[in-house]
N, C-alpha and C. Protein backbone atom coordinates (compact mmCIF):
# COMPACT_ATOMS: atom_id res chain seq x y z
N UNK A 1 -10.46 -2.90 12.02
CA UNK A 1 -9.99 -3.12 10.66
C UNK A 1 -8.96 -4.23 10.65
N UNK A 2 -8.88 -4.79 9.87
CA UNK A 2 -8.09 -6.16 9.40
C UNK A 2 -7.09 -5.74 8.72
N UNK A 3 -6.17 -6.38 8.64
CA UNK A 3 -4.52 -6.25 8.36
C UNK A 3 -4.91 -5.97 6.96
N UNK A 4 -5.52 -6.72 6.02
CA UNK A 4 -5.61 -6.76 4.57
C UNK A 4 -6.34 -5.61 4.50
N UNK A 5 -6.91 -4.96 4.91
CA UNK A 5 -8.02 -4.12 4.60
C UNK A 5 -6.78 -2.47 4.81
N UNK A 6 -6.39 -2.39 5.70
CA UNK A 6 -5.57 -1.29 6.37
C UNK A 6 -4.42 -1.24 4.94
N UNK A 7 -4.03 -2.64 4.79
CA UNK A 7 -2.77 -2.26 3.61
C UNK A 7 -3.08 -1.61 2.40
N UNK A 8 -4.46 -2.03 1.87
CA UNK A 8 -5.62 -1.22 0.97
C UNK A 8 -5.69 0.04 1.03
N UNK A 9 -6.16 0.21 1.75
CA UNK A 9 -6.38 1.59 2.51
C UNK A 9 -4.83 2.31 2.15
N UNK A 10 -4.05 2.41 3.03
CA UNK A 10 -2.74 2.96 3.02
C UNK A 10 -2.13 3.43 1.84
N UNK A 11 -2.41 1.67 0.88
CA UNK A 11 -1.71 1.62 -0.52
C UNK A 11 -1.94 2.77 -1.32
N UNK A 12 -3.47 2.78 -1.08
CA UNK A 12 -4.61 3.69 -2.57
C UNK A 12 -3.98 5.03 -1.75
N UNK A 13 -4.01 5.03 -0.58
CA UNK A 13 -3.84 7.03 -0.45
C UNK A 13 -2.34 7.01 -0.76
N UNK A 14 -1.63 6.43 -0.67
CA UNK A 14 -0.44 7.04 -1.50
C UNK A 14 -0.45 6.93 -2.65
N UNK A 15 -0.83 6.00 -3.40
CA UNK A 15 -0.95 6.06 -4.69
C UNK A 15 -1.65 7.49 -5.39
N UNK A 16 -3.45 7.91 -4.46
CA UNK A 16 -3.56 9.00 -4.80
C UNK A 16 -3.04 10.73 -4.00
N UNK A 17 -2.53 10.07 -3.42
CA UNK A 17 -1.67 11.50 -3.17
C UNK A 17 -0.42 12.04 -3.64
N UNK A 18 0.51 10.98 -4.28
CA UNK A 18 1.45 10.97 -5.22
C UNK A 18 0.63 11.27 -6.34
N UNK A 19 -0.21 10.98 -7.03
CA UNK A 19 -0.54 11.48 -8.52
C UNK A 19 -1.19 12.82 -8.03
N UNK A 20 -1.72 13.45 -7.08
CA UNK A 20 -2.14 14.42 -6.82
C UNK A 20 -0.56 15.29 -7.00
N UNK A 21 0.02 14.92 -6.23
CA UNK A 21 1.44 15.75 -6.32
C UNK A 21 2.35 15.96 -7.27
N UNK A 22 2.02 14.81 -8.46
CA UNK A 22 2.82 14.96 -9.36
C UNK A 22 2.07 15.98 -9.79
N UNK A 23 0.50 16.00 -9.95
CA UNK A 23 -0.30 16.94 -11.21
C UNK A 23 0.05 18.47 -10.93
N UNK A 24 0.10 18.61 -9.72
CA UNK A 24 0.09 19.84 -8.69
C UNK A 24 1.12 20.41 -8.24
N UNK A 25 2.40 19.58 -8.69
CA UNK A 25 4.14 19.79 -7.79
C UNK A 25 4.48 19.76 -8.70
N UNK A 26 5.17 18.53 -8.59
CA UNK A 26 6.71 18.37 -9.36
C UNK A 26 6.38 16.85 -10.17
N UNK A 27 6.85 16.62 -11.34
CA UNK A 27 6.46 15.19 -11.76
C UNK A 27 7.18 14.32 -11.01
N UNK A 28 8.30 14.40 -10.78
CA UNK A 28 9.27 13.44 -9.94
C UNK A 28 8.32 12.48 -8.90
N UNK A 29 7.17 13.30 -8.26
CA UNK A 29 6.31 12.53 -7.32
C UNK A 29 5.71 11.21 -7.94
N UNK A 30 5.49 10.86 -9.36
CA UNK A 30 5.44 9.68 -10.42
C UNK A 30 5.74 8.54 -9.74
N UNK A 31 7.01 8.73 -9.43
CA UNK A 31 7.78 7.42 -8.77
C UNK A 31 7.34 6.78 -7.77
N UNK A 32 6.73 7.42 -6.74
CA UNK A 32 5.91 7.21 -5.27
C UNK A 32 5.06 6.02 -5.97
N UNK A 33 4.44 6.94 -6.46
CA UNK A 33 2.82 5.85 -7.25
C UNK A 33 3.29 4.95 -8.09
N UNK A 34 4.61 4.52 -8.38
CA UNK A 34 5.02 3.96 -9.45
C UNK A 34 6.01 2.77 -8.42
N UNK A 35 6.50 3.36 -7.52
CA UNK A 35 7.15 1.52 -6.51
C UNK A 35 5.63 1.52 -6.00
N UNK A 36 5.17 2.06 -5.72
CA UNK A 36 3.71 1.89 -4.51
C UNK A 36 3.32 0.41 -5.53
N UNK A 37 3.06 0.62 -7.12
CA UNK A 37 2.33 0.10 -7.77
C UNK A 37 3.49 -1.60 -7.57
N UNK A 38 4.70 -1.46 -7.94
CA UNK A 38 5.60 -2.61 -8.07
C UNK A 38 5.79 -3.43 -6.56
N UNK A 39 5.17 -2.56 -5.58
CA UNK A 39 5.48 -3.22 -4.15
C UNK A 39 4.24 -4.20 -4.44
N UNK A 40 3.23 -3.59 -4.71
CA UNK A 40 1.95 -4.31 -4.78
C UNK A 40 1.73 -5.88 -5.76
N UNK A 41 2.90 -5.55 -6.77
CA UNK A 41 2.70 -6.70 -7.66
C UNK A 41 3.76 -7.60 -7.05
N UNK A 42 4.51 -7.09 -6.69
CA UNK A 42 6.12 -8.20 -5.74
C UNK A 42 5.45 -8.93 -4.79
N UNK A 43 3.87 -7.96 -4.10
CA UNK A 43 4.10 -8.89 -3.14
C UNK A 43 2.58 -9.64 -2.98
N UNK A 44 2.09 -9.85 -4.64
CA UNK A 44 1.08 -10.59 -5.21
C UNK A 44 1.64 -11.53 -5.71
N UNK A 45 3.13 -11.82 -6.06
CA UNK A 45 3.45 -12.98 -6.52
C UNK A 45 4.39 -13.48 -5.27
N UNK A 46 5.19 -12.75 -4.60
CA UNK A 46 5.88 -13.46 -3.16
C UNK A 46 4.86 -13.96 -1.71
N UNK A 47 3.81 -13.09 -1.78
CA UNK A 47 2.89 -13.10 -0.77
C UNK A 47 4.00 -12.71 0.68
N UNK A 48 4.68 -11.66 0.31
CA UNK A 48 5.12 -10.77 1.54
C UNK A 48 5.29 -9.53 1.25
N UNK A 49 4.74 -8.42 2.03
CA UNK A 49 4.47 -7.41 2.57
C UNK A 49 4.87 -6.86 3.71
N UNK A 50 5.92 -5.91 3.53
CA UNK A 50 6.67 -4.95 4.75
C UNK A 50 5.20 -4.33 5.40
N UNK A 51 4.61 -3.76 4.91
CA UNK A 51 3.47 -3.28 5.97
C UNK A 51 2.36 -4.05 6.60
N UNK A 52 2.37 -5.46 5.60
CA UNK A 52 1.25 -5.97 6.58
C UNK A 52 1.99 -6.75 7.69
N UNK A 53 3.47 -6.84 7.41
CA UNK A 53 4.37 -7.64 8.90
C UNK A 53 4.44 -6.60 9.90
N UNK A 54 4.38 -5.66 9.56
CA UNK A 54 4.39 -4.42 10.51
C UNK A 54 3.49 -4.50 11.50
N UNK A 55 2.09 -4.84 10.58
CA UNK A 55 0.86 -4.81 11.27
C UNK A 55 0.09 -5.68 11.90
N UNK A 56 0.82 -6.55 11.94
CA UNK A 56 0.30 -7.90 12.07
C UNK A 56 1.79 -7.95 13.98
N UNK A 57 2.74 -7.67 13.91
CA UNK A 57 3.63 -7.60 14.88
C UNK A 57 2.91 -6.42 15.56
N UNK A 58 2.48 -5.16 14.73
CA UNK A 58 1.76 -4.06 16.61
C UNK A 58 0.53 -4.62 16.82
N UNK A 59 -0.04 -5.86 16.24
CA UNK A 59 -1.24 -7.39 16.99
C UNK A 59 -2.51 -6.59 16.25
N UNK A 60 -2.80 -6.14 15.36
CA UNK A 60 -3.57 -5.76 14.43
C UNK A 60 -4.47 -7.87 13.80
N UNK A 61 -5.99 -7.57 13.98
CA UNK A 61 -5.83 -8.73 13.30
C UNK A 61 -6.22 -9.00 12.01
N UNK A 62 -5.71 -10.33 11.74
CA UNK A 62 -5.52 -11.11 10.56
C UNK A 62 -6.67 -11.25 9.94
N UNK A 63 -7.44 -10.93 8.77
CA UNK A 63 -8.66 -11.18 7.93
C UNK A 63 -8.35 -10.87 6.43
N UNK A 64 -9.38 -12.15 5.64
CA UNK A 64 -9.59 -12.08 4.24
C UNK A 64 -10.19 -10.99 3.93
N UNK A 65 -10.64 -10.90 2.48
CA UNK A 65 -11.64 -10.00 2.10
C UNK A 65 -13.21 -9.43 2.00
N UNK A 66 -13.44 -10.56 2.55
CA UNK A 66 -14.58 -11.08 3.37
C UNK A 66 -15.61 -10.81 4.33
N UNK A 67 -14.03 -10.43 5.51
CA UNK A 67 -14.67 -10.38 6.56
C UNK A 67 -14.33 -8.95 7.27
């Protein structure tokens, strides 16, 4: 799996496991899915990402959407 693909991955299950938890817990869990969503747009207009530097440093490799 490719760096871009893994951050995908990661993103969506927290996103749906926070709305699972809000429906099912406590609403407070909102917030999870709610920076999850603002990390995603910060780092569509900065083009940096704490998890894909993560992943890309334990030598994970580098691919578009593509491939």
């Amino acid at each position: 799996m490719t760096v871009d693909k893994i951050v995908r991955v990661v993103v969506g299950l927290v996103v749906t496991i926070s709305v699972l938890l809000m429906h099912y817990s406590n609403p407070a869990w909102g917030w999870v899915a709610g920076i999850a969503g603002l990390s995603l747009a910060q780092s569509g207009f900065t083009n940096t990402c704490p998890l894909s530097f993560t992943l890309r440093k334990l030598g994970f490799k580098e691919g578009g959407c593509n491939q």
